[in-house]
Protein backbone atom coordinates (compact mmCIF):
# COMPACT_ATOMS: atom_id res chain seq x y z
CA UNK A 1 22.41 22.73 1.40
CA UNK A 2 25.70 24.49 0.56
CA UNK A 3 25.94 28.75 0.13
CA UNK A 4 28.85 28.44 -2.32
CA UNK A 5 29.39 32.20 -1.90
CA UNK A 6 29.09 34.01 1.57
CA UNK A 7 31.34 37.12 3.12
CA UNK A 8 30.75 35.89 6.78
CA UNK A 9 32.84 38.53 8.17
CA UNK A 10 30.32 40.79 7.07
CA UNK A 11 27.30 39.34 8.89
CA UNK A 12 26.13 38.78 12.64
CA UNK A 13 25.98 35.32 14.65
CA UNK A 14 22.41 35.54 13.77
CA UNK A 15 22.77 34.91 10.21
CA UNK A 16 24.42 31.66 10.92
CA UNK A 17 21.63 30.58 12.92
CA UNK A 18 18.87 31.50 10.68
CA UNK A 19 21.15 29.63 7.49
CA UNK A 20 21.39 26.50 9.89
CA UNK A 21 17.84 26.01 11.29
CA UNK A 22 16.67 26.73 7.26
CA UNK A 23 19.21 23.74 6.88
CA UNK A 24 22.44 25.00 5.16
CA UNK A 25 25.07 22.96 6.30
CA UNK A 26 27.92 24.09 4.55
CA UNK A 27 29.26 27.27 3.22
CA UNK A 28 32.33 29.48 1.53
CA UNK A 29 33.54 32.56 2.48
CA UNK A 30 35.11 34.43 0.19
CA UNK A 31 37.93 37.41 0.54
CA UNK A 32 36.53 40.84 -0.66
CA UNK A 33 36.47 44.19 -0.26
CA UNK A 34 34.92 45.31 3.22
CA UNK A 35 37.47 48.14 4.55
CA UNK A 36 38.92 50.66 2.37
CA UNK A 37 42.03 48.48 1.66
CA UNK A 38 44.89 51.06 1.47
CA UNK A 39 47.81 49.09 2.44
CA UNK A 40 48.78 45.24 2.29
CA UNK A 41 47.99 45.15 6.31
CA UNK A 42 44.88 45.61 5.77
CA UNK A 43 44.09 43.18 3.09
CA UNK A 44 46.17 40.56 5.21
CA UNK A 45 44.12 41.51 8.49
CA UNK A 46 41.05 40.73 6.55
CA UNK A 47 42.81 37.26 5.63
CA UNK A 48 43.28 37.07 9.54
CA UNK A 49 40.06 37.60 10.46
CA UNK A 50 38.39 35.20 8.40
CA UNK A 51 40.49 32.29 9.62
CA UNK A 52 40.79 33.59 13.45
CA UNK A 53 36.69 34.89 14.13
CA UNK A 54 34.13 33.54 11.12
CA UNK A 55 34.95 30.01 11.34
CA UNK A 56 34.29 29.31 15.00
CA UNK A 57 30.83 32.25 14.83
CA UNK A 58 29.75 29.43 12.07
CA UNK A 59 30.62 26.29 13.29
CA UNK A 60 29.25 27.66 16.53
CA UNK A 61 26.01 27.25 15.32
CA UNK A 62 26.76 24.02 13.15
CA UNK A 63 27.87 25.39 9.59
CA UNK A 64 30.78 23.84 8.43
CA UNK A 65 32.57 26.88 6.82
CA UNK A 66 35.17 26.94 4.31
CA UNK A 67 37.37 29.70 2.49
CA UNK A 68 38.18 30.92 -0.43
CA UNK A 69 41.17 33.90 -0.07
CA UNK A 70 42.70 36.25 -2.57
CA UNK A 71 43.16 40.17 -3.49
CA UNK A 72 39.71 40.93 -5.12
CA UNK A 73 39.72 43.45 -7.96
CA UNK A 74 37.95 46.17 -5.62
CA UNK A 75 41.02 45.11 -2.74
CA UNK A 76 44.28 46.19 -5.03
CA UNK A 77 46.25 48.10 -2.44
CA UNK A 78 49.24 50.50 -3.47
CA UNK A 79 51.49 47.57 -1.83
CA UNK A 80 49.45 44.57 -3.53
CA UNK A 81 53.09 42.24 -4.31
CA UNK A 82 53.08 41.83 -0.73
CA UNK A 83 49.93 40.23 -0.75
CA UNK A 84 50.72 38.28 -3.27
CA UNK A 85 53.44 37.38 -1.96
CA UNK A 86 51.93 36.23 1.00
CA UNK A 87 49.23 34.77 -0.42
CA UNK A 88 50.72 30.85 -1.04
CA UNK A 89 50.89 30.87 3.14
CA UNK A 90 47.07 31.49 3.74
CA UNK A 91 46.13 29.13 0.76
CA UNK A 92 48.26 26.39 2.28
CA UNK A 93 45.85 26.42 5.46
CA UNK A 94 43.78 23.88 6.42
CA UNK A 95 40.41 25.69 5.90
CA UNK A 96 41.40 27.91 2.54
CA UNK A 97 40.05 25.41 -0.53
CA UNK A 98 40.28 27.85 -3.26
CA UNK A 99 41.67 31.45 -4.49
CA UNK A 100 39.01 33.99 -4.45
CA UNK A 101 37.05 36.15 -5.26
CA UNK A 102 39.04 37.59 -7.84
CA UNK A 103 38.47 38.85 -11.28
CA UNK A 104 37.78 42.20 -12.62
CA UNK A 105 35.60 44.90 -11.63
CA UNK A 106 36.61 47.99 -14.66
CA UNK A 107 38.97 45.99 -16.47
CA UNK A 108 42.05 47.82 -15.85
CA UNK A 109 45.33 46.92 -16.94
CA UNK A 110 46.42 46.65 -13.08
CA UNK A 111 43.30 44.16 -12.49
CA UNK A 112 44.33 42.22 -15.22
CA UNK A 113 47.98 41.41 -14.03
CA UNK A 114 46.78 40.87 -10.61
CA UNK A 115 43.96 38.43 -11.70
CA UNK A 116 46.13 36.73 -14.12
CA UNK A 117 49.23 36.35 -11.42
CA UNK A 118 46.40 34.55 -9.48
CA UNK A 119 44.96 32.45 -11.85
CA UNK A 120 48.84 31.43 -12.52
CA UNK A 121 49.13 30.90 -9.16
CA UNK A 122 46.25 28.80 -8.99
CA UNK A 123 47.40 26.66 -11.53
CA UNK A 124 50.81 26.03 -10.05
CA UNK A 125 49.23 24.90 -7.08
CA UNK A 126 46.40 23.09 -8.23
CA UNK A 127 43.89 25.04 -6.39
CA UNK A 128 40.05 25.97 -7.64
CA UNK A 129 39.02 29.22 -8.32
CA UNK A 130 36.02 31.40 -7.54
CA UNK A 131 35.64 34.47 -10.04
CA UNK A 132 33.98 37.58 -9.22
CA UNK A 133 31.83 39.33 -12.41
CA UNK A 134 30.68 42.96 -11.89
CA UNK A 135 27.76 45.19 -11.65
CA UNK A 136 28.64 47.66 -14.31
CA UNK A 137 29.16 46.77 -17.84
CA UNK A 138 28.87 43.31 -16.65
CA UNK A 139 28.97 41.20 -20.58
CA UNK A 140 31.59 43.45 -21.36
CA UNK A 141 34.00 42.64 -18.72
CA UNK A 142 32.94 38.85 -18.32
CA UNK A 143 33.85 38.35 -22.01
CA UNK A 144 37.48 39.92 -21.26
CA UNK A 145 37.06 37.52 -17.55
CA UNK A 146 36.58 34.45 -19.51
CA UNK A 147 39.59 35.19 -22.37
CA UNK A 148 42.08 35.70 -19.30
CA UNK A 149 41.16 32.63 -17.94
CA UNK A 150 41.28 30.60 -21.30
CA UNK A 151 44.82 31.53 -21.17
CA UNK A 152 45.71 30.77 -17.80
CA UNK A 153 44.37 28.02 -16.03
CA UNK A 154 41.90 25.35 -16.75
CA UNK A 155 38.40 26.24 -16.89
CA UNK A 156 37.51 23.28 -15.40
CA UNK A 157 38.87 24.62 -12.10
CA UNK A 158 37.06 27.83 -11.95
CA UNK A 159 33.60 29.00 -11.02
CA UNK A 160 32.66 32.23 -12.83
CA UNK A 161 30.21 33.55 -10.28
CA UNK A 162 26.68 36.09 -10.12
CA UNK A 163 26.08 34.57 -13.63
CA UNK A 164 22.48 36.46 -14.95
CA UNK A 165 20.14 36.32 -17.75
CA UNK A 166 22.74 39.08 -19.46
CA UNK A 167 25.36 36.68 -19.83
CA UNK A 168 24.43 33.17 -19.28
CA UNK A 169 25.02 32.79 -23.10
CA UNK A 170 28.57 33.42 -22.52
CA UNK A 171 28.87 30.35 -20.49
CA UNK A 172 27.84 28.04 -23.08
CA UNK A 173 31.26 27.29 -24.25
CA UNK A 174 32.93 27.88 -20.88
CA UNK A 175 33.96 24.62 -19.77
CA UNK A 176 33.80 25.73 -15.55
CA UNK A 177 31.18 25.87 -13.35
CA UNK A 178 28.22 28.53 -13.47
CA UNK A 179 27.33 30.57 -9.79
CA UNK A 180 23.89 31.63 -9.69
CA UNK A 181 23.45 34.53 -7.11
CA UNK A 182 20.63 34.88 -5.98
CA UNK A 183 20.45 38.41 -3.84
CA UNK A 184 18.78 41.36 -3.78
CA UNK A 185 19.53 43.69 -6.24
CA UNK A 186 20.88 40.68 -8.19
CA UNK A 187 18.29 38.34 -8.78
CA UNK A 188 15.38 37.04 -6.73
CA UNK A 189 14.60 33.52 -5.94
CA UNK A 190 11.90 33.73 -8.75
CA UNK A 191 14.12 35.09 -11.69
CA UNK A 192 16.65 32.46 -10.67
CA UNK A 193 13.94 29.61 -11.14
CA UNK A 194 13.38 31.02 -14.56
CA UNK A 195 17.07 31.02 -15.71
CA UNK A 196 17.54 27.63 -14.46
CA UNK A 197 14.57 26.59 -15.95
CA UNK A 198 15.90 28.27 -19.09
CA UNK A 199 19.26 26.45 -18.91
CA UNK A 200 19.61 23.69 -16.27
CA UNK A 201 19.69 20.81 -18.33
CA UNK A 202 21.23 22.63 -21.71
CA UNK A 203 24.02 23.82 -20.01
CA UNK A 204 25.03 20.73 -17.86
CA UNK A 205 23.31 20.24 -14.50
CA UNK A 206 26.74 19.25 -12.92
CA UNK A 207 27.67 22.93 -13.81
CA UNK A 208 25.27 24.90 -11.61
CA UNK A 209 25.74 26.24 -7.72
CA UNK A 210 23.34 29.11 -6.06
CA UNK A 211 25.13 30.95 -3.34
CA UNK A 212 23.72 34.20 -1.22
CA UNK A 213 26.72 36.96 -2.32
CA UNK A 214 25.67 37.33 1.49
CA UNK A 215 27.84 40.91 2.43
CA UNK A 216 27.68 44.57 3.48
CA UNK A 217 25.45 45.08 0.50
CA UNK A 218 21.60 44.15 1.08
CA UNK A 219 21.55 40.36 1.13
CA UNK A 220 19.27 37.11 2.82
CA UNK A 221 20.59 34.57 4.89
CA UNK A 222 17.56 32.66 3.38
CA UNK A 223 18.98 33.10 -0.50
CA UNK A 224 19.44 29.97 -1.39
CA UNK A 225 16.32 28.08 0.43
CA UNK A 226 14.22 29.97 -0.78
CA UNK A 227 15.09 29.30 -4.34
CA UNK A 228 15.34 25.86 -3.61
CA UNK A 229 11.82 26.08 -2.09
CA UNK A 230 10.59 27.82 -4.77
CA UNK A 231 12.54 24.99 -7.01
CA UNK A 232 10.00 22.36 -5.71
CA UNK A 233 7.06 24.38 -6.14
CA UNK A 234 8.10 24.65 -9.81
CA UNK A 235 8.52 20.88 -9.92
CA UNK A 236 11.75 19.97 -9.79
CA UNK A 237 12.47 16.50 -8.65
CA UNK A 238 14.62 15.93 -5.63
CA UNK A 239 17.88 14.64 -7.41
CA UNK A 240 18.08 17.74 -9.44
CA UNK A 241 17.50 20.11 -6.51
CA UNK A 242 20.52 18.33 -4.02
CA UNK A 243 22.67 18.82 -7.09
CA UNK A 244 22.27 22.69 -7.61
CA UNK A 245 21.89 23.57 -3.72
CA UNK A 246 24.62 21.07 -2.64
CA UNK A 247 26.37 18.11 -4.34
CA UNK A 248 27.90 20.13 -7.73
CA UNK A 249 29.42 22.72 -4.91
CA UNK A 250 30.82 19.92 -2.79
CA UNK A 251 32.04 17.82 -5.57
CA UNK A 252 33.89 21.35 -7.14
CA UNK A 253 35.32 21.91 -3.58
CA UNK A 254 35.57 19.05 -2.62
CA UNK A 255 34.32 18.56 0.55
C-alpha cells in the first residue's frame, strides 16, 4: 500500500512502524503549514527538515518515503519570492517528485498568484502536482482551484486532494487524479467506502488514491488500511483494491 498524502515531520517513529507492520510500503510527504511561517527561513527550514530527518525515521522502519515540496496557501510568508525562488533547487532533489501541497485555503488574491506561479512552475519543469482543497467553504474554493489550474498546467498532472461527497461532482470533468482522505474529522474509512462505491468505476478507477492527511491535526497511521480492509469486506475484488491503495499513486508518481 501507498499513503499518497502524509506530513511525516509531524508524527513520531512510531507511526512509521505501525504504517509498515499494517503493510504500507510507500508514502508522500507533503510541505505544509506546521510552524507559524513568518519569514522565508522558516518555510525553507521546514524544506530542510523533511529531506535531512523524515526520510531516514521512515526508511528506518522500511517505508520508502517520497516528497512533495512547495509554499502551501496557509505557509505565504511576508518574504514568499524567496521561496519561490528557491524552490526549483529543492524540487531538483533526488527524493522531491512533485510540487505540493499547494492551492488555496480563502481564495485570496495573494494565494492565487502564488498557486498559479507554482502551477507555472510545474509546468516548465514537468513536475506533478498535489493540490490542497480546504475545510471552509470547501465547493466554493475548489471550483475557483480547478479554473486556475485549467489555465495553467495540465490536469493530467495534478491530484486535487481531500476530495468529499460535497464536491466529488466537480471532478467529473476534471481530467487529474481524485485524493480520497480518509481522516478524522474528514471522512472515516466507512464514508469513504460509500463514495467510492458511489463513483469508483463512473469516474475512472485509474483516477482514485486514499492517503491519511496524517499531521498535527487528529489523524491514523492506520487510514488507509483500514479502508482498504473495510474495501474487502464490502466486496471489492483484489485488482480494484491494489489500484486505489497503491498502483494509480505509483503510476501518477511514478515510482
Amino acid at each position: 500500500m501507498i499513503d499518497a498524502h502524509i506530513h511525516a515531520d509531524c508524527r513520531t517513529y512510531e507511526d512509521f512502524e505501525t504504517m509498515a507492520i499494517a503493510g504500507i510500503e510507500s508514502a508522500i510527504t507533503l510541505a505544509h503549514d506546521p510552524m507559524r511561517m513568518t519569514t522565508s527561513a522558516v518555510v525553507l527550514d521546514h524544506f530542510h527538515r523533511i529531506l535531512e530527518n523524515d526520510f531516514k525515521r521512515a526508511g528506518n522502519n522500511g517505508i520508502t518515503l517520497k516528497a512533495a515540496l512547495g509554499l502551501h496557501p496557509r505557509s505565504i510568508c511576508p518574504d514568499y519570492r524567496i521561496v519561490l525562488r528557491k524552490l526549483p533547487w529543492f524540487l531538483d532533489q533526488e527524493e522531491v517528485i512533485a510540487i505540493g501541497e499547494i492551492g488555496l485555503e480563502t481564495a485570496s488574491d495573494l494565494e492565487r498568484e502564488v498557486f498559479r506561479t507554482q502551477l507555472q512552475m510545474a509546468d516548465e519543469l514537468d513536475m506533478k502536482v498535489a493540490v490542497h482543497t480546504p475545510r471552509q467553504n470547501k465547493r466554493e474554493i475548489t471550483i475557483k482551484t480547478l479554473s486556475i489550474i485549467d489555465g495553467n498546467i495540465d490536469p493530467a498532472r495534478v491530484v486535487v486532494d481531500h476530495v468529499d461527497s460535497s464536491i466529488i461532482d466537480l471532478m467529473a470533468d476534471f481530467e487529474g487524479m481524485v485524493g480520497i482522505t480518509v481522516q478524522p474529522q474528514k471522512m472515516t474509512p466507512n464514508e469513504a467506502v460509500e463514495l467510492l462505491e458511489m463513483t469508483f468505476q463512473d469516474y475512472g478507477p485509474e483516477r482514485f488514491m486514499l492517503d491519511s492527511d496524517m499531521s498535527s491535526s487528529p489523524s491514523d497511521p492506520l487510514s488507509v488500511p483500514k479502508t482498504v480492509h473495510g474495501l474487502k469486506l464490502a466486496g471489492w475484488d483484489d485488482k480494484k483494491i491494489e489500484m486505489l491503495s497503491k498502483d494509480n499513486a505509483a503510476n501518477f508518481y511514478g515510482f
